[in-house]
PDB file of N, CA and C in Angstrom:
ATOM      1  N   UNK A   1      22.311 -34.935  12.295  1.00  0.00           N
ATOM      2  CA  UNK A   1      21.947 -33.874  13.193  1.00  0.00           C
ATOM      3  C   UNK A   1      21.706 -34.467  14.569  1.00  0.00           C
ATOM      4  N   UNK A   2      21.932 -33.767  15.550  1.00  0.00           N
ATOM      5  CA  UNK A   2      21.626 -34.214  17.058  1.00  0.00           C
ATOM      6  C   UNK A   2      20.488 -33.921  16.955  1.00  0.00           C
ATOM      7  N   UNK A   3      20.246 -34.026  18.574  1.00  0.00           N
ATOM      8  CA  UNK A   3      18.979 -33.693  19.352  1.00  0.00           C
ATOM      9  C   UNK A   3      19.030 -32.325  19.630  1.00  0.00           C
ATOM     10  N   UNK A   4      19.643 -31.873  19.940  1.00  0.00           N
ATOM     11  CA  UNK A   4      20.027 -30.642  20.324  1.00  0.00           C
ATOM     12  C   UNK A   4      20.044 -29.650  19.239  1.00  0.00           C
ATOM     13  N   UNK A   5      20.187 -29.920  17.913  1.00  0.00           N
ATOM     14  CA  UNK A   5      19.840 -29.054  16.670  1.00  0.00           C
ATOM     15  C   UNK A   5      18.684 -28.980  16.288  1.00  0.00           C
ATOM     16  N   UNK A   6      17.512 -30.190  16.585  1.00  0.00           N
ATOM     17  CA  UNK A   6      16.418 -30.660  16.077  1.00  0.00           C
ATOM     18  C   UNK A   6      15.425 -29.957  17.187  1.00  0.00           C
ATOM     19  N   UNK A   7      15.439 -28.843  17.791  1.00  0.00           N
ATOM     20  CA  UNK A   7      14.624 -28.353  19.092  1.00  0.00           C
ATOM     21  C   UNK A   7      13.641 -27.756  18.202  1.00  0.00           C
ATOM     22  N   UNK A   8      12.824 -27.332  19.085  1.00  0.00           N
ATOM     23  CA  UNK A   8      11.280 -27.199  18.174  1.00  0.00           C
ATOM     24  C   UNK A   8      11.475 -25.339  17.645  1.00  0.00           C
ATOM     25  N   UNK A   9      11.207 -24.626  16.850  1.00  0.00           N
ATOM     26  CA  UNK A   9      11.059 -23.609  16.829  1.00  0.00           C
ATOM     27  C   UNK A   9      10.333 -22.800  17.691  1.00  0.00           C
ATOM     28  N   UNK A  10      10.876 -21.419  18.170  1.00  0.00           N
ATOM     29  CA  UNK A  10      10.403 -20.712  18.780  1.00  0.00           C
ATOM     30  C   UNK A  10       9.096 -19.714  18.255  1.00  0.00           C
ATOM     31  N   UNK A  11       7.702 -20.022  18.659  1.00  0.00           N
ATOM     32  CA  UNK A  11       6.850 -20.163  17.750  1.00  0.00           C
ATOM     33  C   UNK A  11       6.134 -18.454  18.640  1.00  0.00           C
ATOM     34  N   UNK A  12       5.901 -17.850  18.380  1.00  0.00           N
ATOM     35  CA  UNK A  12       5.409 -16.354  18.549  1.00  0.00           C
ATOM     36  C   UNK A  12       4.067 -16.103  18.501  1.00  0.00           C
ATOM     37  N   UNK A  13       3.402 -16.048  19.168  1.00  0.00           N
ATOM     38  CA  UNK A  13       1.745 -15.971  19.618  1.00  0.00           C
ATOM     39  C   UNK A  13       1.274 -14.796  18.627  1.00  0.00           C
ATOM     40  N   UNK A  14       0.652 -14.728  17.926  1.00  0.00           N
ATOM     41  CA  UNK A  14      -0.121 -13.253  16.789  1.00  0.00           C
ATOM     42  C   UNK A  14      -1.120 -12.636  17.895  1.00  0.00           C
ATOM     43  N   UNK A  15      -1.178 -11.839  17.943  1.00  0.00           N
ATOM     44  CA  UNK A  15      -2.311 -10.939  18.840  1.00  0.00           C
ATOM     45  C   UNK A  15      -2.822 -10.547  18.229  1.00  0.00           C
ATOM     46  N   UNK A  16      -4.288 -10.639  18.001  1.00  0.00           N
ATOM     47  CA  UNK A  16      -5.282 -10.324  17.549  1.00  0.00           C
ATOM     48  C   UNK A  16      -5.481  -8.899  17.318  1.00  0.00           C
ATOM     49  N   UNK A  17      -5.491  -8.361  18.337  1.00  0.00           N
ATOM     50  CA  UNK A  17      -5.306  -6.705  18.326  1.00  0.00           C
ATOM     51  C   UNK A  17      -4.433  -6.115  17.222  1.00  0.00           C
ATOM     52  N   UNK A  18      -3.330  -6.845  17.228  1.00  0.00           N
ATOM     53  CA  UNK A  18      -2.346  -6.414  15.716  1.00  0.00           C
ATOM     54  C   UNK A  18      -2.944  -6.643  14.179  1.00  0.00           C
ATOM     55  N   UNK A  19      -3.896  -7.283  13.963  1.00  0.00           N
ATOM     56  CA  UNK A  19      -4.476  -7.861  12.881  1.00  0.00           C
ATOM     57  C   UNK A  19      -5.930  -6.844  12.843  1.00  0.00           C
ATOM     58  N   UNK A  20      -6.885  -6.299  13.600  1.00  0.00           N
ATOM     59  CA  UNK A  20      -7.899  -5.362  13.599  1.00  0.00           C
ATOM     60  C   UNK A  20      -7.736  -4.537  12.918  1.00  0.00           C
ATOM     61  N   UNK A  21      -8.980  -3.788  12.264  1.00  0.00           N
ATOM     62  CA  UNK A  21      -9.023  -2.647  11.390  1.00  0.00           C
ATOM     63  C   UNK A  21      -9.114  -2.044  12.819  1.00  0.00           C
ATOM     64  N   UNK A  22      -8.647  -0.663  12.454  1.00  0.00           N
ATOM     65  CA  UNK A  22      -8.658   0.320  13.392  1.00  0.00           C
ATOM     66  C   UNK A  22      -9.912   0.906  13.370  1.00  0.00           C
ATOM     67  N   UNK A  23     -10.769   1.469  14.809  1.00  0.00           N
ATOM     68  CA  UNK A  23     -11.848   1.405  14.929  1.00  0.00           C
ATOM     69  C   UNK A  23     -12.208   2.706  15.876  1.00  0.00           C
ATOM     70  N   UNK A  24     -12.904   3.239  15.587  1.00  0.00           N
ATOM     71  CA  UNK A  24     -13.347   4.368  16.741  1.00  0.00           C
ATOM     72  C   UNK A  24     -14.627   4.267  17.217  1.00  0.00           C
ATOM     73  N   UNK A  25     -14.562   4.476  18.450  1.00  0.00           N
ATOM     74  CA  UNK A  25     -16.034   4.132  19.158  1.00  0.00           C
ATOM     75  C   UNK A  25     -16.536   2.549  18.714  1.00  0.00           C
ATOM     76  N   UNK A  26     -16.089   1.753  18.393  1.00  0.00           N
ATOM     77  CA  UNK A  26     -16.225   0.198  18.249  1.00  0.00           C
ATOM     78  C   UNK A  26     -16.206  -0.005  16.641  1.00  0.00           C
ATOM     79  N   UNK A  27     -16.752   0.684  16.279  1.00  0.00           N
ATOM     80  CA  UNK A  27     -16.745   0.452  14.632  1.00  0.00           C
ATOM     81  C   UNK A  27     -15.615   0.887  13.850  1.00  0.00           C
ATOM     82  N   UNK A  28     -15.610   0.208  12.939  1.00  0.00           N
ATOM     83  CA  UNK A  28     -14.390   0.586  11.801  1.00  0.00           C
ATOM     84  C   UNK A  28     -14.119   2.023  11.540  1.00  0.00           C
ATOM     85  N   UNK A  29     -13.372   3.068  10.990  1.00  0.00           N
ATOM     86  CA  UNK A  29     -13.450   4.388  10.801  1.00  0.00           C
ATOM     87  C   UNK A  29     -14.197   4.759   9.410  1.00  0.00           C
ATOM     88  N   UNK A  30     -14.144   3.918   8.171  1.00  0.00           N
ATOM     89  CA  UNK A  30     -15.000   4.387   7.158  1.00  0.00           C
ATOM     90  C   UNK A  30     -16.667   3.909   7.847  1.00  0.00           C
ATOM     91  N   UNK A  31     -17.067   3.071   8.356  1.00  0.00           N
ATOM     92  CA  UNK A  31     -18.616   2.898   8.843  1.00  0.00           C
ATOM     93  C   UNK A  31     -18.672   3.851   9.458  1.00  0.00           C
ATOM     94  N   UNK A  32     -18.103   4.512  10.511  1.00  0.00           N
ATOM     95  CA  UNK A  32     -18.197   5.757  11.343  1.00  0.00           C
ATOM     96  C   UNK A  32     -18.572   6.921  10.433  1.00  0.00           C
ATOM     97  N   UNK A  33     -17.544   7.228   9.117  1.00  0.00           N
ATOM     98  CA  UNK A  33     -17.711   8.456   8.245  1.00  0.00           C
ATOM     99  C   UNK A  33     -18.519   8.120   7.556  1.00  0.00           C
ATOM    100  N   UNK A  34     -19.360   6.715   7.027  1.00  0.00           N
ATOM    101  CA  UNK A  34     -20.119   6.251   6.639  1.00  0.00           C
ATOM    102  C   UNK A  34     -21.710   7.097   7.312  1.00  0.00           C
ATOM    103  N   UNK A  35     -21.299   6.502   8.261  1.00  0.00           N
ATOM    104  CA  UNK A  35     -22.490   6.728   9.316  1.00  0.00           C
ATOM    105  C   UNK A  35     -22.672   8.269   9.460  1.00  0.00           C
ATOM    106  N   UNK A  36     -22.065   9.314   9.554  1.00  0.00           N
ATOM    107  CA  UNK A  36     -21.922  10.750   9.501  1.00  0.00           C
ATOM    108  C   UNK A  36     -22.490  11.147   8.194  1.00  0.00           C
ATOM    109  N   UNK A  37     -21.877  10.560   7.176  1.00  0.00           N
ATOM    110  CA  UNK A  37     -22.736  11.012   5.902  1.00  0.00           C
ATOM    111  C   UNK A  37     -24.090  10.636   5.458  1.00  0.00           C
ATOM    112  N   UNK A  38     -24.303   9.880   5.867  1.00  0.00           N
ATOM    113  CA  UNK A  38     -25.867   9.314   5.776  1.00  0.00           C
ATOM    114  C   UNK A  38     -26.654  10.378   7.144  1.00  0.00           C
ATOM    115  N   UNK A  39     -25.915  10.552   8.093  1.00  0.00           N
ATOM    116  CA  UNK A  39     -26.887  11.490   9.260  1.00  0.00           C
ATOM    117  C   UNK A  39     -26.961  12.816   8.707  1.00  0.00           C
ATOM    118  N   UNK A  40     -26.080  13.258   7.593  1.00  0.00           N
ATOM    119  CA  UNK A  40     -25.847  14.487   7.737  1.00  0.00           C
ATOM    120  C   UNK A  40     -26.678  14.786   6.597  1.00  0.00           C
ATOM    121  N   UNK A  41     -27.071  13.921   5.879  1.00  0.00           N
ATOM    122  CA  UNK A  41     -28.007  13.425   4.523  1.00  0.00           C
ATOM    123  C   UNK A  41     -29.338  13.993   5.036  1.00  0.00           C
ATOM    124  N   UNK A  42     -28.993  13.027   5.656  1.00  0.00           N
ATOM    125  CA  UNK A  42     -30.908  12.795   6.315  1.00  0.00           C
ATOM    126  C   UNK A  42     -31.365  14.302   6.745  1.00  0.00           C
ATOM    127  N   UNK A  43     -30.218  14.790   7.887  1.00  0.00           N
ATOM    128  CA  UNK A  43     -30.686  16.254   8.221  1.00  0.00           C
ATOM    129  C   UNK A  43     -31.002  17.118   7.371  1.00  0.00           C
ATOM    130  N   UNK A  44     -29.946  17.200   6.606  1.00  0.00           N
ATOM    131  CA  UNK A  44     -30.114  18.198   5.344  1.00  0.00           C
ATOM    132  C   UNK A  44     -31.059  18.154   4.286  1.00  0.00           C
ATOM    133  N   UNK A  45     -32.119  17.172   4.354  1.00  0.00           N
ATOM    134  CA  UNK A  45     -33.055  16.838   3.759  1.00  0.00           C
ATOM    135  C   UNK A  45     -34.372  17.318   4.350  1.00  0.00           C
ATOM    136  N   UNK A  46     -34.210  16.549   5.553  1.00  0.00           N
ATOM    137  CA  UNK A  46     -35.149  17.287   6.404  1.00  0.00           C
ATOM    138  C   UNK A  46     -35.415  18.498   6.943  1.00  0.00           C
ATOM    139  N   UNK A  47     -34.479  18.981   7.383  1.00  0.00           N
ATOM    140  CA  UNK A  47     -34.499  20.518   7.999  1.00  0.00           C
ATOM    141  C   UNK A  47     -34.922  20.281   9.264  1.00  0.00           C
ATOM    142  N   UNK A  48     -34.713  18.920   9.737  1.00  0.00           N
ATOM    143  CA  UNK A  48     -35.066  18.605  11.295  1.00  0.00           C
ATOM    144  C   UNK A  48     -33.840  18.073  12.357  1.00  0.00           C
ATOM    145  N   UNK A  49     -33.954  18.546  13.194  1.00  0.00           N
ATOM    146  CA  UNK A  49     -32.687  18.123  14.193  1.00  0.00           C
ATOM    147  C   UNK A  49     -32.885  17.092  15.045  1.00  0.00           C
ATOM    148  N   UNK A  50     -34.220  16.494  14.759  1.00  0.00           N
ATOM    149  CA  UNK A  50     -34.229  15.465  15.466  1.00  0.00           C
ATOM    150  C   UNK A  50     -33.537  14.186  14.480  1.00  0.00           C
ATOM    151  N   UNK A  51     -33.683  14.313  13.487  1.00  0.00           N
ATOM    152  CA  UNK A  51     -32.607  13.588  12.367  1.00  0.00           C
ATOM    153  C   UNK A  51     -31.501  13.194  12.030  1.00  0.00           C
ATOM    154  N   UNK A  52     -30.978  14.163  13.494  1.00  0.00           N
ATOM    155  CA  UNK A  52     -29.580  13.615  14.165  1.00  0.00           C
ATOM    156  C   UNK A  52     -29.247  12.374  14.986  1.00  0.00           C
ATOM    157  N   UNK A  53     -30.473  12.098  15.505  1.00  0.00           N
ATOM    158  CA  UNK A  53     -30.846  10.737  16.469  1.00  0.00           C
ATOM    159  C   UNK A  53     -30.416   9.317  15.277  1.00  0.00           C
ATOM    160  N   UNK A  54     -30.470   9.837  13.954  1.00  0.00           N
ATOM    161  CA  UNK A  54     -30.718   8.457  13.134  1.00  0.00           C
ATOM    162  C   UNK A  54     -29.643   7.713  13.132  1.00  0.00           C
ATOM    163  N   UNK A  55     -28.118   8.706  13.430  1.00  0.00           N
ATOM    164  CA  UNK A  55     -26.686   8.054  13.684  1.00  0.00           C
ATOM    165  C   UNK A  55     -27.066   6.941  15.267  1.00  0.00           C
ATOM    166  N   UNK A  56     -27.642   6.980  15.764  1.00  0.00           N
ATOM    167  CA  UNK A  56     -27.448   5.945  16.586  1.00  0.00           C
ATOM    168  C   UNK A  56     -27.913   4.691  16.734  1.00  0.00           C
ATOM    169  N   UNK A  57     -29.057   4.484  16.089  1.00  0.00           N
ATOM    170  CA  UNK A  57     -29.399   2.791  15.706  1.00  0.00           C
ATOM    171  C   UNK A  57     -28.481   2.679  14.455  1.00  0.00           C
ATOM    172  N   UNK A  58     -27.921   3.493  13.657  1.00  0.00           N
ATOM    173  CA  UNK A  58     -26.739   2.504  12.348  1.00  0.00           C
ATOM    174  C   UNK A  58     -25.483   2.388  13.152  1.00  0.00           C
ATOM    175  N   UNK A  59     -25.104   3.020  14.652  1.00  0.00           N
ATOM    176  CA  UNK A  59     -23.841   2.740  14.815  1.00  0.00           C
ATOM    177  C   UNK A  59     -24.142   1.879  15.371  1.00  0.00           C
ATOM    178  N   UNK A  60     -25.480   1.511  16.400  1.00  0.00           N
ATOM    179  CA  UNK A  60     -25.465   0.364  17.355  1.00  0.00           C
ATOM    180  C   UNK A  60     -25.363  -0.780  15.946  1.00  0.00           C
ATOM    181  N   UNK A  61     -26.353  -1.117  15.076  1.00  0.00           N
ATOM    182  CA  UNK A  61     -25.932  -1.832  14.057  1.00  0.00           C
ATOM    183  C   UNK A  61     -24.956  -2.251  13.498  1.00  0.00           C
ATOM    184  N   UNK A  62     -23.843  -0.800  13.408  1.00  0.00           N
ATOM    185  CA  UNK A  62     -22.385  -1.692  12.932  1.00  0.00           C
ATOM    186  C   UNK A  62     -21.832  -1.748  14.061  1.00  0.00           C
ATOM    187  N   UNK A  63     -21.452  -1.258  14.778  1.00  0.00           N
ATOM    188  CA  UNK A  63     -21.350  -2.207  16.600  1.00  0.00           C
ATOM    189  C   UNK A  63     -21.570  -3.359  16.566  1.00  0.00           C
ATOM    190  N   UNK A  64     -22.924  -3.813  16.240  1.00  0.00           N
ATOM    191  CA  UNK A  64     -23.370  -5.307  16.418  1.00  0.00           C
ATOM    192  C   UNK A  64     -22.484  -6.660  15.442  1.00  0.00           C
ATOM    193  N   UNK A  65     -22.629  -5.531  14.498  1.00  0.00           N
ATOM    194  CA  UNK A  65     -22.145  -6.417  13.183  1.00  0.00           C
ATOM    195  C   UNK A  65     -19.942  -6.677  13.506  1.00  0.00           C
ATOM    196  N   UNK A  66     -20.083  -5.696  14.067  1.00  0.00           N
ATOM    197  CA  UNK A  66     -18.170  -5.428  14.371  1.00  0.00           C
ATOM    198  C   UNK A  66     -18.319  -6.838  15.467  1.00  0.00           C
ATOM    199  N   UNK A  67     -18.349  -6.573  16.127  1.00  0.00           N
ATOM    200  CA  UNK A  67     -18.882  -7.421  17.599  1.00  0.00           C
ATOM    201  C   UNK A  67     -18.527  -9.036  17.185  1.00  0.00           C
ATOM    202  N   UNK A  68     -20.002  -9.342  15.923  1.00  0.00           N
ATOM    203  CA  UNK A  68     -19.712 -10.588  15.721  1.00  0.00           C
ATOM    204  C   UNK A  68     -18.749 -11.100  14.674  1.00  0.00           C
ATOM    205  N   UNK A  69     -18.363  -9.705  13.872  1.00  0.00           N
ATOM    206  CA  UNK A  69     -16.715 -10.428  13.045  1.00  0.00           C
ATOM    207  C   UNK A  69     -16.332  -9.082  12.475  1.00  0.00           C
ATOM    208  N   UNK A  70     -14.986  -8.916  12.696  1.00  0.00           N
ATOM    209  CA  UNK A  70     -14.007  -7.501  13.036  1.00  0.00           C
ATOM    210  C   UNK A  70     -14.077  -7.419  11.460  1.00  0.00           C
ATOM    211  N   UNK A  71     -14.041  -8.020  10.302  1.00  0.00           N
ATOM    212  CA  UNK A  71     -13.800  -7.731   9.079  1.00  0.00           C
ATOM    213  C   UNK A  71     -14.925  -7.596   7.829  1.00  0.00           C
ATOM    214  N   UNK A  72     -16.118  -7.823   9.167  1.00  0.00           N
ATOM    215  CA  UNK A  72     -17.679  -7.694   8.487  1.00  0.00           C
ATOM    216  C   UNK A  72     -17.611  -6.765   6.360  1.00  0.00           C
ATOM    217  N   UNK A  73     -17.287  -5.498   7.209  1.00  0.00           N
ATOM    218  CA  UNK A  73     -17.785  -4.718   6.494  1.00  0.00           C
ATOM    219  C   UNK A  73     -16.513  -4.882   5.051  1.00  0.00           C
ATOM    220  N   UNK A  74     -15.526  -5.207   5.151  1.00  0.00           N
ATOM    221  CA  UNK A  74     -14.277  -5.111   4.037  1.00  0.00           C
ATOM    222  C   UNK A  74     -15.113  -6.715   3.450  1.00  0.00           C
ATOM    223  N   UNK A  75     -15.901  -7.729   4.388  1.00  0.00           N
ATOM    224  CA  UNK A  75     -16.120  -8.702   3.401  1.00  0.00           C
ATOM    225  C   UNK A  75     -17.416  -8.541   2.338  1.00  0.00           C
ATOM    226  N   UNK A  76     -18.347  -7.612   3.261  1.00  0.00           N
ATOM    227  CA  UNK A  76     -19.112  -6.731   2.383  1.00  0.00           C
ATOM    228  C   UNK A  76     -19.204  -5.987   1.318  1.00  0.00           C
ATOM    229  N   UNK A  77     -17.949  -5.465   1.326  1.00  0.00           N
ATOM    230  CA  UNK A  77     -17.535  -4.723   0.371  1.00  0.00           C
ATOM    231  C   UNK A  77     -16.814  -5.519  -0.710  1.00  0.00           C
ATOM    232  N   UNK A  78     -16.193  -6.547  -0.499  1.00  0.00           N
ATOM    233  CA  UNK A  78     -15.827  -6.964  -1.849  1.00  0.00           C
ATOM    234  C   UNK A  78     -16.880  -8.264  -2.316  1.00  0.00           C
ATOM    235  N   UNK A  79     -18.130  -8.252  -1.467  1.00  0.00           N
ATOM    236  CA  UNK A  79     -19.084  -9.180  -2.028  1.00  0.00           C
ATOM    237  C   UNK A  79     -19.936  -8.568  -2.945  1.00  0.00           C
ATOM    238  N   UNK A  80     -20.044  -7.127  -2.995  1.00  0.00           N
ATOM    239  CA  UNK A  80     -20.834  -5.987  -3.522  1.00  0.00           C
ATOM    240  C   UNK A  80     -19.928  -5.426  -4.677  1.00  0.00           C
ATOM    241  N   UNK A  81     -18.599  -5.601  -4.533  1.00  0.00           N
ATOM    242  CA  UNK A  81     -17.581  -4.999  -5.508  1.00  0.00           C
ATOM    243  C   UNK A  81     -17.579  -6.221  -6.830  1.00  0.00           C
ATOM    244  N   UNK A  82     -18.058  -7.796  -6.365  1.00  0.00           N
ATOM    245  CA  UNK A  82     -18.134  -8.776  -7.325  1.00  0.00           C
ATOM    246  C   UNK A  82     -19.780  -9.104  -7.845  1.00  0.00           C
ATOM    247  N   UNK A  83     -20.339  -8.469  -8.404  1.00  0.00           N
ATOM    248  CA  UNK A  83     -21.605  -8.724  -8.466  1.00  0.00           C
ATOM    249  C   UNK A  83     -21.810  -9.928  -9.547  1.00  0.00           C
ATOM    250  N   UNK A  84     -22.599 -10.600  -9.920  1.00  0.00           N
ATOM    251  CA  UNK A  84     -22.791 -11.910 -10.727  1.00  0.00           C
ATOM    252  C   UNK A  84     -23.094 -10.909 -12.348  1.00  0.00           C
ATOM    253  N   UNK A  85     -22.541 -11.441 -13.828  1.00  0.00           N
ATOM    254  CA  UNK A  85     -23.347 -10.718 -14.626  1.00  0.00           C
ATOM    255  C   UNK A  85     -25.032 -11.064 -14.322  1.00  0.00           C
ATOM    256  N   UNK A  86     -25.539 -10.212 -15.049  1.00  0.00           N
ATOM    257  CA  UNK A  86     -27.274 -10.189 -15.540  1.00  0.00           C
ATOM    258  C   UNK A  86     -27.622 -11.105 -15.873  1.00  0.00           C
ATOM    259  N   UNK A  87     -26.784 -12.168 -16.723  1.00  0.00           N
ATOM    260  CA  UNK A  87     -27.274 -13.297 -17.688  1.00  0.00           C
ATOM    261  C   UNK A  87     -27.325 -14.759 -17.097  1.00  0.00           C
ATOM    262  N   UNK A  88     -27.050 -14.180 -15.388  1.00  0.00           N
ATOM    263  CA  UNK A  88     -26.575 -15.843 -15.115  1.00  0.00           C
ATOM    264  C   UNK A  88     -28.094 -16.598 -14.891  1.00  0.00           C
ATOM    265  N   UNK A  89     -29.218 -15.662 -14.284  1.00  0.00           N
ATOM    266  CA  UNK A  89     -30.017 -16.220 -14.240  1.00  0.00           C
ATOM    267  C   UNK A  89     -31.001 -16.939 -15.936  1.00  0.00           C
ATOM    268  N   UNK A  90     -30.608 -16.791 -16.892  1.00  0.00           N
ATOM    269  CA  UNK A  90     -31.354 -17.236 -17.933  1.00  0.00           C
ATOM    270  C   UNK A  90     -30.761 -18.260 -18.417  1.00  0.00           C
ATOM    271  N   UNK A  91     -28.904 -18.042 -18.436  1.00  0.00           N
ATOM    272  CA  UNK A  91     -27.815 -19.319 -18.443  1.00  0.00           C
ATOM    273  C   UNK A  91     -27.568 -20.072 -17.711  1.00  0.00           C
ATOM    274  N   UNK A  92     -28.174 -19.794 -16.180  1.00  0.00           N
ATOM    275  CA  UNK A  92     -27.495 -20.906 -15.333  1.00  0.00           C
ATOM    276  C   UNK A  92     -26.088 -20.594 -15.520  1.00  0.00           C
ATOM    277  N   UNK A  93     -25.374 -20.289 -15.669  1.00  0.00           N
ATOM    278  CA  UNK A  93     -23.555 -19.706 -15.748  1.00  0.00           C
ATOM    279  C   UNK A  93     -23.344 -18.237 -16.088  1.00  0.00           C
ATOM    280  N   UNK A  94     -21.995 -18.275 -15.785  1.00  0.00           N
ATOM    281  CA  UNK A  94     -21.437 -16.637 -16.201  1.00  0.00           C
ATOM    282  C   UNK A  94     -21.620 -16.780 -17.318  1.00  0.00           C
ATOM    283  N   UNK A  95     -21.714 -15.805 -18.010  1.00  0.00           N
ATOM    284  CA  UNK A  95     -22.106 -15.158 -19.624  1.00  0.00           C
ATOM    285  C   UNK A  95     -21.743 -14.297 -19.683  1.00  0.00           C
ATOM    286  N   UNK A  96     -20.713 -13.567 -20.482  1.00  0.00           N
ATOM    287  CA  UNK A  96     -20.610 -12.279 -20.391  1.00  0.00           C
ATOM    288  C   UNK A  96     -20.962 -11.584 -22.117  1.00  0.00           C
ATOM    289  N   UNK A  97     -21.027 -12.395 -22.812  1.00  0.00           N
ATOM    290  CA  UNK A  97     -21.861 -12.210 -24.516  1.00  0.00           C
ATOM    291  C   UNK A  97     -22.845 -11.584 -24.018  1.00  0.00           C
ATOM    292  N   UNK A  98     -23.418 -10.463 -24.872  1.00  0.00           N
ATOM    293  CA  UNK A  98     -24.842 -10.135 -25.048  1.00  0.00           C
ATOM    294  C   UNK A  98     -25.532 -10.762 -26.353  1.00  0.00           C
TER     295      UNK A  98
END
């Protein structure tokens, strides 16, 4: 092979933006509907409209949490989707025997 066959590949920059969960108002869209159902909880519990205010310290929260890593909440979710069995604390290991 020459020199001229051996040229380096043409290597294509990934943009970050292409790789993001899609997000409204800064947060992910299920934390958003997340966040709506828990406000709409709360109201309907209460019978108070000031109970509407509670959506805005959980969005600044997942705001915060988006902020410091775009995939927060999907790593959350499958840390919560793998829970340890019951038995590990008496075995020291997985156990899945009762």
């Amino acid at each position: 092979m020459t020199e001229a066959e051996l040229e380096d590949p043409l290597i294509t920059p990934l943009v970050k933006g292409l790789t993001r969960a899609p997000t409204l108002m800064g947060v992910p869209y299920m934390y958003f509907m997340l966040n709506g159902v828990v406000t709409s909880v709360c109201f309907l519990v209460s019978h108070n409209l000031l109970m509407l205010l509670v959506a805005i310290p959980l969005h600044l929260l997942g705001f915060v949490m988006t902020v410091r890593d775009d995939r927060i909440f999907e790593i959350l979710f499958v840390r919560s989707a793998r829970c340890p069995p019951r038995s590990r604390s008496f075995w020291s290991a997985d156990s899945y025997r009762v």
